[in-house]
Protein backbone atom coordinates (compact mmCIF):
# COMPACT_ATOMS: atom_id res chain seq x y z
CA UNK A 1 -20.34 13.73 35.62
CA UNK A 2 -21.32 11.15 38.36
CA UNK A 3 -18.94 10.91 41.54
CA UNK A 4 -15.75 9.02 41.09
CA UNK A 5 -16.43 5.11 40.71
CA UNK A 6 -13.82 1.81 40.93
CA UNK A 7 -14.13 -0.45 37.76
CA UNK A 8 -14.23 -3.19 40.06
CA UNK A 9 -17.87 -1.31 41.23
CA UNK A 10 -19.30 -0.79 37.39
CA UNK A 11 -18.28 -4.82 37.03
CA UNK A 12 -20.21 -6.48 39.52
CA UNK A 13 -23.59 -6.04 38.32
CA UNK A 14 -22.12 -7.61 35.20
CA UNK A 15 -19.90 -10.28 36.76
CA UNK A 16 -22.51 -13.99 35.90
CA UNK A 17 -22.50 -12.44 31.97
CA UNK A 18 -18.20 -11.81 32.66
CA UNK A 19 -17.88 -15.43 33.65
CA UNK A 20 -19.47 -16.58 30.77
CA UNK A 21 -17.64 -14.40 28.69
CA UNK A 22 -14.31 -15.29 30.12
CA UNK A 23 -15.38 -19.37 29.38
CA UNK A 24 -15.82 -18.29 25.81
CA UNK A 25 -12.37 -16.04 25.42
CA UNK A 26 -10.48 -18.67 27.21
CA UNK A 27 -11.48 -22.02 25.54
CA UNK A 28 -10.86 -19.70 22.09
CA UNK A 29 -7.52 -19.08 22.95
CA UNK A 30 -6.27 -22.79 23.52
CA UNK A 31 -4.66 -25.16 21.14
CA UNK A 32 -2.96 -28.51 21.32
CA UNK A 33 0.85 -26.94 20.61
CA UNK A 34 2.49 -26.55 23.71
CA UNK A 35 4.27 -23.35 23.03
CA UNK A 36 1.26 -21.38 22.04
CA UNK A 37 -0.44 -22.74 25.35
CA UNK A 38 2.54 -21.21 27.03
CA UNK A 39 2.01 -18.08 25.49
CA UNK A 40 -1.40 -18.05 25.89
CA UNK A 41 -1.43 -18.76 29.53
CA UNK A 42 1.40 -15.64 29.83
CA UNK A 43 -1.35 -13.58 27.75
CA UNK A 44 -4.12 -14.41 30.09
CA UNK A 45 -2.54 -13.64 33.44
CA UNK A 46 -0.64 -10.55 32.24
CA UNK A 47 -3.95 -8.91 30.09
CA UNK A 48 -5.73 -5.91 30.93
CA UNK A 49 -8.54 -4.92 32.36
CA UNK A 50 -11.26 -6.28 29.96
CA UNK A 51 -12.60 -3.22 28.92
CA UNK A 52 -13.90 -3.86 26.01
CA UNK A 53 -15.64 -7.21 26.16
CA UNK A 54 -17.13 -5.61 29.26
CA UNK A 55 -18.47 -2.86 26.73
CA UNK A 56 -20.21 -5.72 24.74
CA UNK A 57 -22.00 -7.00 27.69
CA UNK A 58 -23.24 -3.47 29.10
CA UNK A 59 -24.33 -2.60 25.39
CA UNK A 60 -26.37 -5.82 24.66
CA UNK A 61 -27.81 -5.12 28.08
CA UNK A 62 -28.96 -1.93 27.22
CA UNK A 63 -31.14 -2.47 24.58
CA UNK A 64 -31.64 -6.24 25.45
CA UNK A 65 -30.93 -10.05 26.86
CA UNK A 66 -27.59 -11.02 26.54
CA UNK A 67 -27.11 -13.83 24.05
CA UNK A 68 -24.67 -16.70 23.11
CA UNK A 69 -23.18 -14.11 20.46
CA UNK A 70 -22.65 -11.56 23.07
CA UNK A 71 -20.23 -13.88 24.16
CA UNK A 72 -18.68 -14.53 21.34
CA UNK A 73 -18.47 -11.34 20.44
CA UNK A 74 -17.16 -9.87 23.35
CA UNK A 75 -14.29 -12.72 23.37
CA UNK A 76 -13.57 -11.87 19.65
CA UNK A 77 -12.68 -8.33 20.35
CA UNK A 78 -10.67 -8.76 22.62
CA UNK A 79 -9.02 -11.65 20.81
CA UNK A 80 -8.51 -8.82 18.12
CA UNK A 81 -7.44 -6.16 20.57
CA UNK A 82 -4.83 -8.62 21.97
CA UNK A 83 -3.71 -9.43 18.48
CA UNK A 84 -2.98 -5.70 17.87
CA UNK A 85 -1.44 -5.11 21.16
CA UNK A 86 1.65 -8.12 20.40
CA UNK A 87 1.81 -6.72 16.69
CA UNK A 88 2.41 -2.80 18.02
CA UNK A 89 4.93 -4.46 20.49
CA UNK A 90 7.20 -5.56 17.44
CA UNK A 91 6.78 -2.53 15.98
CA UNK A 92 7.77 -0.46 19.17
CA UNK A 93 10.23 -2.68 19.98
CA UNK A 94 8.37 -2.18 23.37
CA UNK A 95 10.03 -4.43 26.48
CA UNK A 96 7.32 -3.46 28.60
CA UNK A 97 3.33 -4.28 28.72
CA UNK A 98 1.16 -3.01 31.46
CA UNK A 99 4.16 -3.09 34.08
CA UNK A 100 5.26 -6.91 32.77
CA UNK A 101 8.14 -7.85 30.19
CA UNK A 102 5.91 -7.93 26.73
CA UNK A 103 6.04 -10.94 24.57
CA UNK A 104 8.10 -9.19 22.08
CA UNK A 105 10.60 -9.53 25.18
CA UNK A 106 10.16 -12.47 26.34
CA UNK A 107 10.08 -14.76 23.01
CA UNK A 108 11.26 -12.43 20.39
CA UNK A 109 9.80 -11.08 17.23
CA UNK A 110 9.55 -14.14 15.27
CA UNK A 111 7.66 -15.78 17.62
CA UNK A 112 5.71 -12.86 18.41
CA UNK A 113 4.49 -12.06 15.40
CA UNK A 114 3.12 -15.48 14.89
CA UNK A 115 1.44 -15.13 18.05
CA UNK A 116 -0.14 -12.33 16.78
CA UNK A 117 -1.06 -13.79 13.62
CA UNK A 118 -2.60 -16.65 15.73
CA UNK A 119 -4.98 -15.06 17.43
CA UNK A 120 -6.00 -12.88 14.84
CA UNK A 121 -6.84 -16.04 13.22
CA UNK A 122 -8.78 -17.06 16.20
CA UNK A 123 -10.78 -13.98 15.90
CA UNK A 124 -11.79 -14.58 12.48
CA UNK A 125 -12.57 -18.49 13.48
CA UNK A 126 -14.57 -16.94 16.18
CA UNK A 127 -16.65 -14.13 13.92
CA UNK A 128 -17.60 -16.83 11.51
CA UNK A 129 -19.48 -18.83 14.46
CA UNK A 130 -21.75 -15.55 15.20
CA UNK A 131 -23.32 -16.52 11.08
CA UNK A 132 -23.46 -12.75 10.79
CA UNK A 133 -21.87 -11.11 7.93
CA UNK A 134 -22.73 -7.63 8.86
CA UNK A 135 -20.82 -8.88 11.89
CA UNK A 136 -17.80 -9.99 9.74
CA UNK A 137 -17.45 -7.00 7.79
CA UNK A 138 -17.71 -4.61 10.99
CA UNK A 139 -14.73 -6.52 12.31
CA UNK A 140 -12.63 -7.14 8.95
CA UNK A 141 -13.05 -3.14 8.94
CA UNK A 142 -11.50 -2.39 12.22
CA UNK A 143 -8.95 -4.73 11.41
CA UNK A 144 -8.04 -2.81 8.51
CA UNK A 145 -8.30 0.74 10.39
CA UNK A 146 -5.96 -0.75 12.75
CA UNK A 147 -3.45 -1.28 10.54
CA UNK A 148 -4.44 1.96 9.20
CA UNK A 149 -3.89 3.99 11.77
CA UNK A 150 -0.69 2.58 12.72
CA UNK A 151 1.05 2.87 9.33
CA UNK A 152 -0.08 6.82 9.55
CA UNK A 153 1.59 7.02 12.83
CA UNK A 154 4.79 5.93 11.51
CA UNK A 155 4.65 7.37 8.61
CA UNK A 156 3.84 11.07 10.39
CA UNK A 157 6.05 10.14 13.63
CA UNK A 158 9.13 9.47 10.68
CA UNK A 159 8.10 13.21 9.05
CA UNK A 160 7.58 15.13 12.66
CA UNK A 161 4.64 16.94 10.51
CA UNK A 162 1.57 15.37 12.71
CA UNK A 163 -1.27 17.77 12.55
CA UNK A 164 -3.88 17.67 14.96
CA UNK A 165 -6.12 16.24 12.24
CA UNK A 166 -3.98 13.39 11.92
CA UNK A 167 -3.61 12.48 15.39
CA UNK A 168 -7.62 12.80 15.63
CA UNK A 169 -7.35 10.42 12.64
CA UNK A 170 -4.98 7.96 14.01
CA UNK A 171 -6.99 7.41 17.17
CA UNK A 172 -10.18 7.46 15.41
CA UNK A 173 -8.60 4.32 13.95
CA UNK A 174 -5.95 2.53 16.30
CA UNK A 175 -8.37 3.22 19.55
CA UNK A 176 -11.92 4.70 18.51
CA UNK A 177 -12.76 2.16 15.99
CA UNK A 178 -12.63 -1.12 18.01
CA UNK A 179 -14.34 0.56 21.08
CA UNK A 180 -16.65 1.72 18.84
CA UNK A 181 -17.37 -1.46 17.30
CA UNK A 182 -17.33 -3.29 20.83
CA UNK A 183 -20.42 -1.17 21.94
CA UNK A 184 -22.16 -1.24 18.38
CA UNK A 185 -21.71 -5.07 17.95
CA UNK A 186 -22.76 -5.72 21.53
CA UNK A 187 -26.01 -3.89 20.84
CA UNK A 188 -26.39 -5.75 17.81
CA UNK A 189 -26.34 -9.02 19.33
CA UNK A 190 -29.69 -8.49 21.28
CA UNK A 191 -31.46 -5.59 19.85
CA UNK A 192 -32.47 -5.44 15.80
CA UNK A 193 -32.77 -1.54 15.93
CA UNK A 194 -31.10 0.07 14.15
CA UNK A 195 -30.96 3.38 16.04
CA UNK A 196 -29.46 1.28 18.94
CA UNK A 197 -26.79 0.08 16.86
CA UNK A 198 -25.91 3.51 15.80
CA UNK A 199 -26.70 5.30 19.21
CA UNK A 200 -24.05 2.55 20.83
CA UNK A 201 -21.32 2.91 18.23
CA UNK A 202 -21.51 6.59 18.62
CA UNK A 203 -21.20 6.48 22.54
CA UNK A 204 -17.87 3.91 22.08
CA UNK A 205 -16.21 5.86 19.36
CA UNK A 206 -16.40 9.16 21.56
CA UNK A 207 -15.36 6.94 24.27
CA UNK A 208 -12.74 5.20 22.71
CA UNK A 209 -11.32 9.25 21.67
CA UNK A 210 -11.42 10.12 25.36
CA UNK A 211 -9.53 7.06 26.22
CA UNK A 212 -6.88 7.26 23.99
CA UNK A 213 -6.67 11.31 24.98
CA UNK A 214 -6.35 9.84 28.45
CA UNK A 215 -3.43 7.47 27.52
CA UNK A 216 -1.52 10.22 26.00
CA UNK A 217 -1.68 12.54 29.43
CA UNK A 218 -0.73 9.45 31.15
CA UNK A 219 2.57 9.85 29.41
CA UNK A 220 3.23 13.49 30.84
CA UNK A 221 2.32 13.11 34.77
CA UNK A 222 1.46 9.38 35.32
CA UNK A 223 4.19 7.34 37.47
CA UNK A 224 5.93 3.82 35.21
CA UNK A 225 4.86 1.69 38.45
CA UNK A 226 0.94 3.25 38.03
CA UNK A 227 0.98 3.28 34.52
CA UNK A 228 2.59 -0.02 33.13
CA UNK A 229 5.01 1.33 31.04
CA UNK A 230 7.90 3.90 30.72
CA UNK A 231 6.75 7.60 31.35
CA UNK A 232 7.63 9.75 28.58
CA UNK A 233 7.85 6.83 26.65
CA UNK A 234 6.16 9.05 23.45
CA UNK A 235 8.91 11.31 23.01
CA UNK A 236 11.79 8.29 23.64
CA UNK A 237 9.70 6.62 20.71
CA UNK A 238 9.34 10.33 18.77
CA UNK A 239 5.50 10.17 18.68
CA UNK A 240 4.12 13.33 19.30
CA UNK A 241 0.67 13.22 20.56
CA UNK A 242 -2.47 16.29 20.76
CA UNK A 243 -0.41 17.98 23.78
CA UNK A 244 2.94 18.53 21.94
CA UNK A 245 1.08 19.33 18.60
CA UNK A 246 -0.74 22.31 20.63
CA UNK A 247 2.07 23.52 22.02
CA UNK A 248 3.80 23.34 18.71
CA UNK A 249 0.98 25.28 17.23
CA UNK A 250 1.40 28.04 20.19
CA UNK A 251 5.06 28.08 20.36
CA UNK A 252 7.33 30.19 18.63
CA UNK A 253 9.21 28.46 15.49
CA UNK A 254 12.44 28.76 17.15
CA UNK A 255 11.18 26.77 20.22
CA UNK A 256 9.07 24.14 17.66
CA UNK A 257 12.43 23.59 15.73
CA UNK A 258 14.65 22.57 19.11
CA UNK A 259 11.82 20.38 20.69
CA UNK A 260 12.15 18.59 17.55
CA UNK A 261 15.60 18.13 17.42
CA UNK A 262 15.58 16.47 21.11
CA UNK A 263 13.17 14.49 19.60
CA UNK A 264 15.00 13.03 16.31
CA UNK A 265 18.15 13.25 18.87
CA UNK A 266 16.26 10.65 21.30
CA UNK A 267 14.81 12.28 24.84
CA UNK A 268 16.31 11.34 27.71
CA UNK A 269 15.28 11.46 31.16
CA UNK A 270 16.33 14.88 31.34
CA UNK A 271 14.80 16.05 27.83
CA UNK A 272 11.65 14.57 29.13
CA UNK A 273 11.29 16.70 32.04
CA UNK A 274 12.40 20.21 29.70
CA UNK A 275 9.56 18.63 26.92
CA UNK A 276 6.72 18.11 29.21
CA UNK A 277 7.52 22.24 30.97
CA UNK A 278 7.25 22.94 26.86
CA UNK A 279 3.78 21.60 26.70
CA UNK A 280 2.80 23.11 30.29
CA UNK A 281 4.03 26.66 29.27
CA UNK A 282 2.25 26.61 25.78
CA UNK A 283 -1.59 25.20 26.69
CA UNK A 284 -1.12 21.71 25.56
CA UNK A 285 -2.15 19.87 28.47
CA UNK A 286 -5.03 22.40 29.61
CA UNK A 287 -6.03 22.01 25.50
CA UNK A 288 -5.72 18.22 25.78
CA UNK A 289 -7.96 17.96 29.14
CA UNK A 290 -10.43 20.01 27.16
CA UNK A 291 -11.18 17.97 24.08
CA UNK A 292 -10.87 14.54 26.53
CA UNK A 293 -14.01 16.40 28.03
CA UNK A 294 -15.81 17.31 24.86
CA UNK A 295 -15.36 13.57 23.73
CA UNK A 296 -16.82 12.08 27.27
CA UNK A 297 -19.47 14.54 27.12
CA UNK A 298 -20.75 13.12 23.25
CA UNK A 299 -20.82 9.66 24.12
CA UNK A 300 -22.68 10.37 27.40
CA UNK A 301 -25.13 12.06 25.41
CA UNK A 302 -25.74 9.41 23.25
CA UNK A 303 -27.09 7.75 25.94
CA UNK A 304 -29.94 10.32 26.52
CA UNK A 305 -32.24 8.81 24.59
CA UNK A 306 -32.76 5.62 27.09
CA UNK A 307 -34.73 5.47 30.09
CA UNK A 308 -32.66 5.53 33.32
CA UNK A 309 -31.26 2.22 34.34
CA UNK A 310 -28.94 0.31 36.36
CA UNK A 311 -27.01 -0.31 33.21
CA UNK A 312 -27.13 3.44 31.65
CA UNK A 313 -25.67 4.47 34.93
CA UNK A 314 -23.09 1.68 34.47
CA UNK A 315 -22.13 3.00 30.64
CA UNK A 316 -21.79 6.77 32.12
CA UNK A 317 -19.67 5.77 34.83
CA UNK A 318 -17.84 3.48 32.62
CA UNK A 319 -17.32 7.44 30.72
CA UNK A 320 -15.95 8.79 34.15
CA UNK A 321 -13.45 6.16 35.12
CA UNK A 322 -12.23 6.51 31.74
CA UNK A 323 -11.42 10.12 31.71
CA UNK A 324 -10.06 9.52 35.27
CA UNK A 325 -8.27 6.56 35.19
CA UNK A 326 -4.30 6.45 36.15
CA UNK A 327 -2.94 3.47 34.08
């Protein structure tokens, strides 16, 4: 693994094709009804870090020239992304959003749902203009494995019987599949191989796997004023993610059976702290680091096949401060 790198550094080399993109994602986002604007302009301010359309851009850069539907494409995923974020916030009755009151807070469910529905809309709108079906269908089939992937989550989280291939599952398709398609689309927009579009969507799925894997350690050592949202917020919410499954699988019956009581009970602050010694004492966090590793070593490896670059050091790096990353 390279040395330790800021996003801001793997950006700037990128930042002309970011401006364009953020034109693009902006001017999609608009409308003429003054509370969506409001919303909108909340969305924009409060989003994250653009990780995704910035994925698009180092992809099509890869294998080619950045083109008017790199644009577009980059500023449709993350259209979609967004969508899914202020749908999972009704669902998780979540206050919070990367350290700011979520929408679901601050206008309610009704109103947040429609927002949600709105820009998914505006994702759609936006596909159509890249006149690429293959395009279409990529991105009407992450929008189902989103969906997907959440509705197994509730539906394992409800039955406290989440095996580690269902939790591989899940973020294959909440996480995994978008990043995936991100990097695969990207390529697709200025290359017609179709080794490159394969080769790309293979580094982004393993990426988007180590990212989520990242996301879930947050939750055991990462700080609520670092991190965006409520530490321990998992077992509050009863999800039990690939370092409490390991420990379960480890642990004594006995032990498994009162972990998930305090669970179904509703963790507090204290139960947090006795959960997360749980998962220390039984391997689950040295288990979790692992497989993050095993995942960020695949999708560097799909890069080996390119000729070193400034941008193929950009898309490993990208690997490291995603593995590394504290919120």
């Amino acid at each position: 693994m390279p040395k330790k790198i800021s996003l801001r550094q793997i950006k700037k080399p990128f930042d002309a094709e970011i401006h364009e993109y953020e034109r693009i994602f902006k001017a999609s986002m608009t409308s003429n009804i003054k509370l969506i604007d409001t919303i909108v302009k909340y969305v924009v301010k409060h989003r994250g870090k653009g990780l995704r359309p910035l994925l698009v851009i180092m992809a099509a850069k890869l294998v080619g020239k950045p083109v008017k539907n790199t644009y577009i494409i980059a500023s449709t995923i993350e259209l979609l992304h967004t969508a899914s974020l202020v749908h999972d916030d009704v669902v998780d009755n979540a206050d919070i959003r990367r350290g700011f009151p979520s929408i679901n807070a601050v206008w309610k469910n009704k109103i947040s749902v429609l927002m949600g529905d709105y820009l998914l809309s505006n994702c759609l709108i936006n596909a159509t203009k890249t006149e690429s079906i293959k395009t279409m269908q990529i991105l009407a089939d992450v929008s189902s494995r989103l969906s997907k992937g959440e509705l197994l989550q509730i539906e394992k989280t409800k039955r406290m019987n989440m095996s580690e291939k269902d939790y591989f599952k899940i973020i294959s398709n909440k996480t995994a599949a978008l990043i995936g398609a991100a990097a695969q689309l990207g390529a697709m927009t200025s290359s017609d191989i179709t080794e490159d579009h394969k080769r790309l969507k293979h580094y982004g799925e393993n990426l988007g796997l180590a990212f989520q894997i990242q996301d879930d350690l947050l939750d055991y050592y990462g700080k609520q004023s670092i991190v965006g949202k409520p530490v321990g917020n998992d077992f509050k919410d009863k999800k039990i993610t690939l370092p409490l499954i390991h420990a379960f699988q480890n642990a004594e019956e006995k032990k498994v059976k009162e972990i998930k009581k305090i669970l179904k009970n509703g963790a507090n602050t204290k139960s947090v702290e006795y959960i997360i010694q749980f998962v220390e004492n039984y391997g689950g966090i040295a288990y979790t680091n692992q497989k993050q590793k095993e995942y960020a070593k695949k999708a560097i490896e799909s890069l080996n096949t390119y000729e070193d670059s400034d941008v193929k050091e950009a898309l490993i790096n990208f690997v490291e401060f995603v593995i590394s990353r504290t919120k």
